[in-house]
N, C-alpha and C. Protein backbone atom coordinates (compact mmCIF):
# COMPACT_ATOMS: atom_id res chain seq x y z
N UNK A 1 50.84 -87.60 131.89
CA UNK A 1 49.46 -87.32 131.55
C UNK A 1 49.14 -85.86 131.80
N UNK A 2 49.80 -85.10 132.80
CA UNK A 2 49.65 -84.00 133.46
C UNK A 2 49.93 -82.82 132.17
N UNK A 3 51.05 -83.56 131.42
CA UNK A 3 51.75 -82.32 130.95
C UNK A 3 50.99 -82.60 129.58
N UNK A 4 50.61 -83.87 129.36
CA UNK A 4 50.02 -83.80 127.68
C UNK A 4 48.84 -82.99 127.54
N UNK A 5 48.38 -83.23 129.15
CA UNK A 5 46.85 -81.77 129.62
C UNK A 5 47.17 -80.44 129.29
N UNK A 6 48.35 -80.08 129.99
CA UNK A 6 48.58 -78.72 129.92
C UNK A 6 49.37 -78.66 128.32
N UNK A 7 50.00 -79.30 127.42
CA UNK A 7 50.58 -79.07 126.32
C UNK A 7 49.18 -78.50 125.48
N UNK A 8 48.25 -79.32 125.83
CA UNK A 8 46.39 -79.49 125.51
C UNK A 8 46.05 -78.29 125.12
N UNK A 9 46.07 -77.69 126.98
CA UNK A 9 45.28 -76.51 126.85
C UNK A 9 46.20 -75.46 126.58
N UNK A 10 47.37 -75.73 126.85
CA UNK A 10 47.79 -74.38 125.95
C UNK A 10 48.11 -73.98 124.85
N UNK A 11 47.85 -75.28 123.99
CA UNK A 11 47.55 -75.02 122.58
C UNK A 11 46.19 -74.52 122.22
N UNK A 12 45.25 -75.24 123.35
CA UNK A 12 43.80 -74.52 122.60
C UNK A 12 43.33 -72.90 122.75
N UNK A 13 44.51 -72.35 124.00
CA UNK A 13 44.07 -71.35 124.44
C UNK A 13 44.87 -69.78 123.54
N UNK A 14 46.27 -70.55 123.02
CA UNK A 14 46.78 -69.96 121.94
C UNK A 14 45.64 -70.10 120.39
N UNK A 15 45.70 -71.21 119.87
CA UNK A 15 44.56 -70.57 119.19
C UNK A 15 43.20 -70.24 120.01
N UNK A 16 42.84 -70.13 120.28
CA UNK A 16 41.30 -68.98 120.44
C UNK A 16 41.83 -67.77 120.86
N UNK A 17 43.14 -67.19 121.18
CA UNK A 17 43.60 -66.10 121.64
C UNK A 17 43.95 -65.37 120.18
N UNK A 18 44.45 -66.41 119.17
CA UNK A 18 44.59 -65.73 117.76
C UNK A 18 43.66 -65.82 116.51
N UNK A 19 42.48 -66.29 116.97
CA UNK A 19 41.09 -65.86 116.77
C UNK A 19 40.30 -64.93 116.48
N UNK A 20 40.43 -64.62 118.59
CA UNK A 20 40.31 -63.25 118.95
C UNK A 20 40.70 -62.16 118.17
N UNK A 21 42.09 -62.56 118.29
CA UNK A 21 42.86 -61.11 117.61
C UNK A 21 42.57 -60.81 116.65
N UNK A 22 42.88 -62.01 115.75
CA UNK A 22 43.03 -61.67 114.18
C UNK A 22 41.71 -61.93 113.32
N UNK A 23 40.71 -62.59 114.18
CA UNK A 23 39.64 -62.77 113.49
C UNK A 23 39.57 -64.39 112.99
N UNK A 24 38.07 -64.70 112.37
CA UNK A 24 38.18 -66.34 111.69
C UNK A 24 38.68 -66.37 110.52
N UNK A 25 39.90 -67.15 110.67
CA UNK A 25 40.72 -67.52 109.15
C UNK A 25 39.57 -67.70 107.89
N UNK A 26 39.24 -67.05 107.02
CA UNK A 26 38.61 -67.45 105.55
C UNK A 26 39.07 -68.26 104.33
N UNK A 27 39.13 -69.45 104.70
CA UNK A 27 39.54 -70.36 103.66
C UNK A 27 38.74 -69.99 102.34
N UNK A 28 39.71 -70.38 101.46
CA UNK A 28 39.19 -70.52 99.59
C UNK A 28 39.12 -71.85 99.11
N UNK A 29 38.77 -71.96 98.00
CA UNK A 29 38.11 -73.61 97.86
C UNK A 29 39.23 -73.60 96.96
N UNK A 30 39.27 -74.73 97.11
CA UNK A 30 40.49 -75.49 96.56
C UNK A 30 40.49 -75.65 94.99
N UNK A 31 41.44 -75.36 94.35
CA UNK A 31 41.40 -75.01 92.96
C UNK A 31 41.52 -76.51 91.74
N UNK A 32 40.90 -76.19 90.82
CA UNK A 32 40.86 -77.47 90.43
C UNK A 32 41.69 -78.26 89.92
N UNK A 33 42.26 -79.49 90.04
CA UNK A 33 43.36 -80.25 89.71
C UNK A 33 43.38 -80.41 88.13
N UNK A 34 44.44 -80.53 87.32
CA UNK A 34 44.88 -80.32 86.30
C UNK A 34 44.68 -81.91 85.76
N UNK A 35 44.29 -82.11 84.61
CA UNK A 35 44.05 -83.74 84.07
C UNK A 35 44.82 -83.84 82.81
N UNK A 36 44.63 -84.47 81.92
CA UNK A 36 45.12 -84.37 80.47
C UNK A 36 45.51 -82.75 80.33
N UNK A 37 46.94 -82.75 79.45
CA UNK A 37 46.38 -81.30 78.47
C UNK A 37 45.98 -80.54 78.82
N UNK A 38 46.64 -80.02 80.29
CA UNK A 38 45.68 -79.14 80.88
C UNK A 38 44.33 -78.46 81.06
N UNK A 39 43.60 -79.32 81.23
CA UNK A 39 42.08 -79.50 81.36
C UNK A 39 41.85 -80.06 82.60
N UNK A 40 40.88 -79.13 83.22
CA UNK A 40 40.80 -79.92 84.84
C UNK A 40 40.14 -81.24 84.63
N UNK A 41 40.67 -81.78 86.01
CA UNK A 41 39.97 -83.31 85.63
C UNK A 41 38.82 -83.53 86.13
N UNK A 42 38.23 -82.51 86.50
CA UNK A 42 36.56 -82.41 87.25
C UNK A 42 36.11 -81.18 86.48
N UNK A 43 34.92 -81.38 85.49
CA UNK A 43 34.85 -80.11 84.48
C UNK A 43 33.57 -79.81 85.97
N UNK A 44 33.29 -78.46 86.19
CA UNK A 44 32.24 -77.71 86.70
C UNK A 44 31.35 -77.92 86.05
N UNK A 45 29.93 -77.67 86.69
CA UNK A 45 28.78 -77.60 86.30
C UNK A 45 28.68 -76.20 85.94
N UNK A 46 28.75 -75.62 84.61
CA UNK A 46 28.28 -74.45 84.15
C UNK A 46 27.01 -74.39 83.39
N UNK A 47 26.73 -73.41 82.95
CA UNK A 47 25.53 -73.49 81.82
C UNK A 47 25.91 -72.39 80.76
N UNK A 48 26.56 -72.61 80.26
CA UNK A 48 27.42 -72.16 79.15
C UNK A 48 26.31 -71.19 78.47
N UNK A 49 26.88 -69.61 78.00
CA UNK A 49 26.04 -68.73 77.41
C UNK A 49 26.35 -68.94 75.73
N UNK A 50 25.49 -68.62 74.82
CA UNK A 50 25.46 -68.53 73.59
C UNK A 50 26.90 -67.70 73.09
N UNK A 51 27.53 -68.24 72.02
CA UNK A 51 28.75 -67.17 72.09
C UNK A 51 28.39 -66.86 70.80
N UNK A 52 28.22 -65.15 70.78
CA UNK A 52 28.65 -64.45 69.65
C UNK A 52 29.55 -63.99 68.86
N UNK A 53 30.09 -63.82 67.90
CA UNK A 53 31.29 -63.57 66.95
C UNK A 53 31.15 -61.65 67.17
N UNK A 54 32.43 -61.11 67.37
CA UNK A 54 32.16 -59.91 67.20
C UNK A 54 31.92 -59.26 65.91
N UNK A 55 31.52 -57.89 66.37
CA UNK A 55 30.77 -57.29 64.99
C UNK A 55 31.55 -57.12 63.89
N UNK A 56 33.11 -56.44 64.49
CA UNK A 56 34.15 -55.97 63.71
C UNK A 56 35.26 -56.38 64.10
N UNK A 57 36.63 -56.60 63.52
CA UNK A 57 37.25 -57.23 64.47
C UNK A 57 38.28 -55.63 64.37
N UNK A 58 38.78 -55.18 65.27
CA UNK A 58 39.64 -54.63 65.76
C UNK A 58 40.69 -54.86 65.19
N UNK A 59 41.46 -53.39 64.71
CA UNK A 59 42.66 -54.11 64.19
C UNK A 59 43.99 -53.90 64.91
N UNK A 60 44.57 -54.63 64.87
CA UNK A 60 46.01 -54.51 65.71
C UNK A 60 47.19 -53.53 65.79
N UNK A 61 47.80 -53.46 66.37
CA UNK A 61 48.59 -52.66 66.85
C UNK A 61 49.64 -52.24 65.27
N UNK A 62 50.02 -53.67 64.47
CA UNK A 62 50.87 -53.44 63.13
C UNK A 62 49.79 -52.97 62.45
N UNK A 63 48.55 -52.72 62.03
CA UNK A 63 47.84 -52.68 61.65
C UNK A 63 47.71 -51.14 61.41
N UNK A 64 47.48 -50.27 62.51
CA UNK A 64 47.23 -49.01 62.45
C UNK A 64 47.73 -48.18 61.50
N UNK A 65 47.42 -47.15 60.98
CA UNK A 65 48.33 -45.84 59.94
C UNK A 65 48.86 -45.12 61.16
N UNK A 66 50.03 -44.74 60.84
CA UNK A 66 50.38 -43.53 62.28
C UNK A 66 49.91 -42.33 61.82
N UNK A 67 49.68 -42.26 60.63
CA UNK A 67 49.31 -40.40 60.88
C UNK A 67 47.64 -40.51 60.71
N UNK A 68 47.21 -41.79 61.31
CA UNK A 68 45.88 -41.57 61.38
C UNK A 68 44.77 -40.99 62.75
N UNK A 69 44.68 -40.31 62.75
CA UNK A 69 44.15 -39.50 64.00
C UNK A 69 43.41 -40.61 64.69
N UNK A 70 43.16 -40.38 65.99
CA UNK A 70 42.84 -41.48 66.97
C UNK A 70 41.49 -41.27 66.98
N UNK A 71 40.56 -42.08 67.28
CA UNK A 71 39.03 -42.29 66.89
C UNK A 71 38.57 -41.96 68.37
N UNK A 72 37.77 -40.68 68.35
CA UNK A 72 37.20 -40.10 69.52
C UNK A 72 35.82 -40.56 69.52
N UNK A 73 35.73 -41.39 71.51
CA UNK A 73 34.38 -41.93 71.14
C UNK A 73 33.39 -41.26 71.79
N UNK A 74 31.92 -41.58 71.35
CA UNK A 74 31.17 -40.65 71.03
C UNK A 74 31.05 -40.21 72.73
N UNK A 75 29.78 -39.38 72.71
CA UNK A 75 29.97 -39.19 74.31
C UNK A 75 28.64 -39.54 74.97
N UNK A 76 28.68 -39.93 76.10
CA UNK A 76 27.50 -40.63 76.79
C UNK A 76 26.04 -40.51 76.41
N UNK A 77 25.26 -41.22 76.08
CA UNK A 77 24.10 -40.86 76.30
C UNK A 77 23.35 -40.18 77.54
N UNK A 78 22.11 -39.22 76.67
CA UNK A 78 21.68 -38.30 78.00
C UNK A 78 21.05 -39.69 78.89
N UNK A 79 20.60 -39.67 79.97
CA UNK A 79 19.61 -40.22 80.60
C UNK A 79 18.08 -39.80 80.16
N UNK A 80 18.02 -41.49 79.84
CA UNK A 80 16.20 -41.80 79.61
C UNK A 80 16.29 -42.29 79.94
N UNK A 81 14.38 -42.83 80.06
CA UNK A 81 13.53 -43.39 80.61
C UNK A 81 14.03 -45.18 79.57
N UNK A 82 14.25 -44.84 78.57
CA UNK A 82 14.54 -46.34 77.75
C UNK A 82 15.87 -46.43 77.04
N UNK A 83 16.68 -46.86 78.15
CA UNK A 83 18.32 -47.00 77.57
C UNK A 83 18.14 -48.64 77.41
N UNK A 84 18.76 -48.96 76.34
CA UNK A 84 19.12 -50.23 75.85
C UNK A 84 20.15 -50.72 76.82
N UNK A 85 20.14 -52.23 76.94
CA UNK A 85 21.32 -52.86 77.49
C UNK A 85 22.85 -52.45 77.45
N UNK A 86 23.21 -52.01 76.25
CA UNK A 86 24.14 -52.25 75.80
C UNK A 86 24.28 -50.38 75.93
N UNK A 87 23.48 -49.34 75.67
CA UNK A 87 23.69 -48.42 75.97
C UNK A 87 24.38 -48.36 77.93
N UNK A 88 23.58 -49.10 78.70
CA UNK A 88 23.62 -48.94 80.06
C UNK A 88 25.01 -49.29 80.58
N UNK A 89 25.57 -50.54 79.84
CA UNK A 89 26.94 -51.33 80.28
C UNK A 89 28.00 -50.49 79.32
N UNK A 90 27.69 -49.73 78.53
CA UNK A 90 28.42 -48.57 77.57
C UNK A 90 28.54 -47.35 78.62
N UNK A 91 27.38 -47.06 79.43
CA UNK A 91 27.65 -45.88 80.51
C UNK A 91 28.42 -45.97 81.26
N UNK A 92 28.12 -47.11 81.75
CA UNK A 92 28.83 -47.68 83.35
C UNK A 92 30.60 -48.14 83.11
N UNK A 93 30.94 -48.87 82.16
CA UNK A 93 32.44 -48.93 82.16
C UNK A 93 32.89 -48.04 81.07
N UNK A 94 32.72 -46.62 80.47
CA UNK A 94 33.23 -45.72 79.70
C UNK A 94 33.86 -44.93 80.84
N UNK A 95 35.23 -45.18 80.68
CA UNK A 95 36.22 -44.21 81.85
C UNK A 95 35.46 -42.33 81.75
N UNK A 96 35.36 -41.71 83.01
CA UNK A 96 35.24 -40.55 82.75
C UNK A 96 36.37 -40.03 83.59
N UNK A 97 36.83 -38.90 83.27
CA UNK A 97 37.83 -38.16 84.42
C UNK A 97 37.33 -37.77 85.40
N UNK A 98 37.73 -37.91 86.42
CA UNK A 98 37.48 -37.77 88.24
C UNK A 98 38.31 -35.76 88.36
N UNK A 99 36.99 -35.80 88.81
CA UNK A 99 37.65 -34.03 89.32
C UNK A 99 39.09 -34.34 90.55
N UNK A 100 40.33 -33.53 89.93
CA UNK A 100 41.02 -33.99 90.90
C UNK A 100 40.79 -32.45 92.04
N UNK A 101 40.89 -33.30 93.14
CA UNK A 101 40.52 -32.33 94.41
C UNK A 101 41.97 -32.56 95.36
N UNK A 102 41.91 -31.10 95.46
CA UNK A 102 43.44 -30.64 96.24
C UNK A 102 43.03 -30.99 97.55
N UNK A 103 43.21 -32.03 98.07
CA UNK A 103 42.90 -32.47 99.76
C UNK A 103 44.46 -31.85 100.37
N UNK A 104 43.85 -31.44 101.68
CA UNK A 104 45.04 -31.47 102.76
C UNK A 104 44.13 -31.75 103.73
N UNK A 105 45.57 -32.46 104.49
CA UNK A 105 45.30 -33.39 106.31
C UNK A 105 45.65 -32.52 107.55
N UNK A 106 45.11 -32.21 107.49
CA UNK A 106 45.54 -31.42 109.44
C UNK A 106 45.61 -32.75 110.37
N UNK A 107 46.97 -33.09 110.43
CA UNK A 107 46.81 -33.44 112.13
C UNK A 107 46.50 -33.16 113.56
N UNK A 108 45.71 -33.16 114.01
CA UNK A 108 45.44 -32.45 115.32
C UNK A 108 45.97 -33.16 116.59
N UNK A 109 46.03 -34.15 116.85
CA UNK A 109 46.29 -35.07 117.92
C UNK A 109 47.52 -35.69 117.87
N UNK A 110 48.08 -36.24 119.27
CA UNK A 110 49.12 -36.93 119.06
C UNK A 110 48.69 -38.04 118.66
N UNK A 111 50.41 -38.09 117.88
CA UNK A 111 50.68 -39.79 117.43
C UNK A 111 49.99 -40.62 118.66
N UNK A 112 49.63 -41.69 118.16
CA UNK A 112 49.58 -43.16 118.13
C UNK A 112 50.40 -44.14 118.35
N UNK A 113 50.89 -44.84 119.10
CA UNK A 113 51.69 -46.32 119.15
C UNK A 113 51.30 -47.40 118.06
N UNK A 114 49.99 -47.36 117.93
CA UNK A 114 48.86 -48.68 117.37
C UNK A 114 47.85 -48.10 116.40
N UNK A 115 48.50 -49.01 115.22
CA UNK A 115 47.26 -48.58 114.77
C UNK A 115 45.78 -48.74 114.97
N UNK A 116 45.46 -50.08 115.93
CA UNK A 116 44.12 -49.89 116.43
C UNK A 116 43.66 -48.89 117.11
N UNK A 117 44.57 -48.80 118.26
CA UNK A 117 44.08 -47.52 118.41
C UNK A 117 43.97 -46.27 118.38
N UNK A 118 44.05 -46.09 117.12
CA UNK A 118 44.30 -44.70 116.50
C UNK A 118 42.70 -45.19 115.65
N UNK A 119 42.81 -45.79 115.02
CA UNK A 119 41.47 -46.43 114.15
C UNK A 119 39.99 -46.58 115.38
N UNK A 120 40.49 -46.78 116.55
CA UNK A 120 39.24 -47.10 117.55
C UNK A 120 39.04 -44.86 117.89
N UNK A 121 40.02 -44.51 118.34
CA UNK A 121 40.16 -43.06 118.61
C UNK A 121 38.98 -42.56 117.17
N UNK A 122 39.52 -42.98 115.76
CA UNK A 122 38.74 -41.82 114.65
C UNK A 122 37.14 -42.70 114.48
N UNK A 123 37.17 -43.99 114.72
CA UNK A 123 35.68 -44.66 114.41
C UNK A 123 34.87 -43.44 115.75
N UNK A 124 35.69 -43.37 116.68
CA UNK A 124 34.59 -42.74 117.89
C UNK A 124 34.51 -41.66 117.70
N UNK A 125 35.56 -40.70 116.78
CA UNK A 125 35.22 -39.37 116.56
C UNK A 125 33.97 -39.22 115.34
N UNK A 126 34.24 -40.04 114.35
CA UNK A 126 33.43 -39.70 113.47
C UNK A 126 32.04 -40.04 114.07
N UNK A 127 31.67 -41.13 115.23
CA UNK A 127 30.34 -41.29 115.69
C UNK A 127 29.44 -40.10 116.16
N UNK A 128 30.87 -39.26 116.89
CA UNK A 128 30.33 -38.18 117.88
C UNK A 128 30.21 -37.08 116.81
N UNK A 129 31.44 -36.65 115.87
CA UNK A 129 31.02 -35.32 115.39
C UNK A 129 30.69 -35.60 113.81
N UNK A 130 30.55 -36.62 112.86
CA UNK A 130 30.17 -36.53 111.72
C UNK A 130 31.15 -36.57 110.61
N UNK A 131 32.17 -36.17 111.40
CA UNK A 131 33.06 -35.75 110.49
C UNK A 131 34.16 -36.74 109.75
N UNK A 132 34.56 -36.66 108.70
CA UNK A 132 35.79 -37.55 108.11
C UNK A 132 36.86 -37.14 108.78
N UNK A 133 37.51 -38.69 108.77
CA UNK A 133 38.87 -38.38 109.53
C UNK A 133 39.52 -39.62 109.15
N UNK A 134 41.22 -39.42 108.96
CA UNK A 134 41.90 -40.73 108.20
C UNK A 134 43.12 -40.83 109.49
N UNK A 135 42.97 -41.81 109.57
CA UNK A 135 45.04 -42.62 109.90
C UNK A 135 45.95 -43.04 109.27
N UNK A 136 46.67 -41.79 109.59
CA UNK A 136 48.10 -41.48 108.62
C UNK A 136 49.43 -42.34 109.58
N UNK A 137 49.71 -43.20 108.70
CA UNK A 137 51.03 -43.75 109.30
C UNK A 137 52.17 -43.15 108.72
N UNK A 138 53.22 -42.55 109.79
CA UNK A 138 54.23 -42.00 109.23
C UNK A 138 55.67 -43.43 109.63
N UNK A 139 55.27 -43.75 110.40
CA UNK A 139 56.21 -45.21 110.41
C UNK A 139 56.17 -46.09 111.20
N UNK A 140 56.48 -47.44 111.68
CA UNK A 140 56.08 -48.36 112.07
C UNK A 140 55.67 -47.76 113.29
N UNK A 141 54.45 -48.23 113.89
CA UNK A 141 54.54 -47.41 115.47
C UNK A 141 54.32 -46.38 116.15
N UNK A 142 53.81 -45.48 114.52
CA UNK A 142 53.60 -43.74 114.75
C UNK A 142 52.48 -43.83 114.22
N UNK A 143 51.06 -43.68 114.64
CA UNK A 143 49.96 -43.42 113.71
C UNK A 143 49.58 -41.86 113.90
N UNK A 144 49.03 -40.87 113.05
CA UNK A 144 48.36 -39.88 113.81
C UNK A 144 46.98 -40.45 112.92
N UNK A 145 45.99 -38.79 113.65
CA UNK A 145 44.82 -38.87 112.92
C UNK A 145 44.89 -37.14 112.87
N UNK A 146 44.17 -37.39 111.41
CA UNK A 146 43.95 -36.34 110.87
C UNK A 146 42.62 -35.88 109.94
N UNK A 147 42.11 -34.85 109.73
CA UNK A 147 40.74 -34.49 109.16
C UNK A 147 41.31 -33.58 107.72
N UNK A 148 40.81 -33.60 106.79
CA UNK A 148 40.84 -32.81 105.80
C UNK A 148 40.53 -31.39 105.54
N UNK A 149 41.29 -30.45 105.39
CA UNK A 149 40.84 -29.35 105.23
C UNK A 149 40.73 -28.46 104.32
N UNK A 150 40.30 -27.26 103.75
CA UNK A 150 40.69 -26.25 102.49
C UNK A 150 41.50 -24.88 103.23
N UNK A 151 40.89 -24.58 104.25
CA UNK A 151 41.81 -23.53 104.33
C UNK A 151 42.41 -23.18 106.11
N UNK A 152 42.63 -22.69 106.41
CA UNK A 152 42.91 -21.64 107.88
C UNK A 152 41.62 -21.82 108.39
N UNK A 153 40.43 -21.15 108.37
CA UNK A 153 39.57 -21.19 108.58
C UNK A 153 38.43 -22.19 108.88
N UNK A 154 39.30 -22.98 107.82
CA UNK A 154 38.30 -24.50 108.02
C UNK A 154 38.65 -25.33 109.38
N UNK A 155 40.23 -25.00 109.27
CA UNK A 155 40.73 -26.05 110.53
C UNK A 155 40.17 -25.36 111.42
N UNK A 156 40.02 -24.04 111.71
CA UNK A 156 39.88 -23.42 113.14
C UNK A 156 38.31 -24.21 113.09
N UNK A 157 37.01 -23.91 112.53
CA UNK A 157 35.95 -24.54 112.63
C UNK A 157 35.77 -25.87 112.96
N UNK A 158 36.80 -26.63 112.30
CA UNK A 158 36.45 -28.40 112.36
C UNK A 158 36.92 -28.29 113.89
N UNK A 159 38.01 -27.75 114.49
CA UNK A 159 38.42 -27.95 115.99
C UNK A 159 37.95 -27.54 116.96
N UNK A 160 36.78 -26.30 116.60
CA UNK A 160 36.35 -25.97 117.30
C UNK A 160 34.47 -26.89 117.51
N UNK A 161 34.64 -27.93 116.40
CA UNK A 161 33.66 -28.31 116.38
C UNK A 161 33.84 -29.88 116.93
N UNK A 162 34.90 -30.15 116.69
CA UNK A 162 35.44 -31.27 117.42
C UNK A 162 35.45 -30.88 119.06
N UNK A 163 35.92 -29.94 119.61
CA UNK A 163 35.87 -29.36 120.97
C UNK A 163 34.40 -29.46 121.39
N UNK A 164 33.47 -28.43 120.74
CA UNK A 164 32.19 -28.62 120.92
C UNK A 164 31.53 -29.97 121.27
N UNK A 165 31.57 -31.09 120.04
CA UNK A 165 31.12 -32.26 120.29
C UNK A 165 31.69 -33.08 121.65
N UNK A 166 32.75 -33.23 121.83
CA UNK A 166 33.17 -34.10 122.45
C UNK A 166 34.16 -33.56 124.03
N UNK A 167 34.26 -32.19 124.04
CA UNK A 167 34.57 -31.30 124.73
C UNK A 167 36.11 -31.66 125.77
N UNK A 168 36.65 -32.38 124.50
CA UNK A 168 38.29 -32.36 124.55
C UNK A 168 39.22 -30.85 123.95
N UNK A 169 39.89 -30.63 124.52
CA UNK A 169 40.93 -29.40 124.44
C UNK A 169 41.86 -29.31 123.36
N UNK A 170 41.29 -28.44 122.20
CA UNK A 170 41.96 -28.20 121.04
C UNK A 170 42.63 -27.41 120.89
N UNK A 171 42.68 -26.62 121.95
CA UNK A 171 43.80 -25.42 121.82
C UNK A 171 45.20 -25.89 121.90
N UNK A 172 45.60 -24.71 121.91
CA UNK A 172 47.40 -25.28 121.78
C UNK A 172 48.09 -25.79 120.87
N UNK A 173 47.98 -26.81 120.13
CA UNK A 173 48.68 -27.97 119.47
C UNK A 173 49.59 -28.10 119.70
């Protein structure tokens, strides 16, 4: 009886210890079972939208002329006060190009063992000085942290502003 106690509690104390750690498991709902003809055998309650036929149909890939120049589309509408639906969902998923920006990482600090705590180390820096800061894993077991910079100048400022805030010792490296 003694030991089916302790088999007990040290199963209950292993899970709530991996709980702790890892957080509450998030189950997904169970997907729907397959009936005839692949058709679930429990149809959902939907409320089915009106379906429209498209305007034009697109033509396919055999379809195309090759020496026909590629159809450039038009370009965004300005912003008004009265954009149509269909203008608005035309803004929002029309790919635009992203300015690419030359980032570099200064590491300042030593590696890390963990990545928590390398992640607990930059959540508390960014509280104290404002600043962005990422955890760079270079391999299992090695985290650093590092801030972004543009030039010479920038790093000397961010460290000396990191020093300032939190009045840990940036000299040296």
């Amino acid at each position: 009886m003694i030991r089916l106690i302790g088999i007990l509690m040290g199963s209950a104390a292993a899970v709530g210890l991996l709980i702790v750690i890892l957080g509450i498991p998030e189950f997904s709902a169970p997907e729907a079972e397959s009936g005839e003809n692949g058709r679930p055998a429990i149809e959902p309650d939907v409320v089915a939208a009106p379906v429209q036929p498209p305007a034009e149909p697109e033509p396919s890939a055999d379809e195309t002329v090759p020496n026909e120049p590629l159809a450039v589309e038009a370009p965004a509408p300005e912003l008004t006060d009265e954009l149509t639906d269909e203008q608005l969902v035309e803004q929002i998923f029309t790919p635009r190009p992203e300015p690419v920006l030359d980032e570099h990482w200064y590491a300042f600090w030593s590696p890390f063992r963990s990545e928590i705590a390398a992640n607990g180390f930059v959540a508390r820096l960014q509280q104290t000085t404002g600043m962005d800061y990422r955890v760079v894993k270079l391999k299992p077991g090695v985290y650093e942290v590092a801030f972004a910079y543009t030039d010479d100048d920038d790093i000397e400022q961010k460290l000396a502003r990191i020093s300032a805030a939190t009045g840990l010792d940036m000299s040296g490296g």
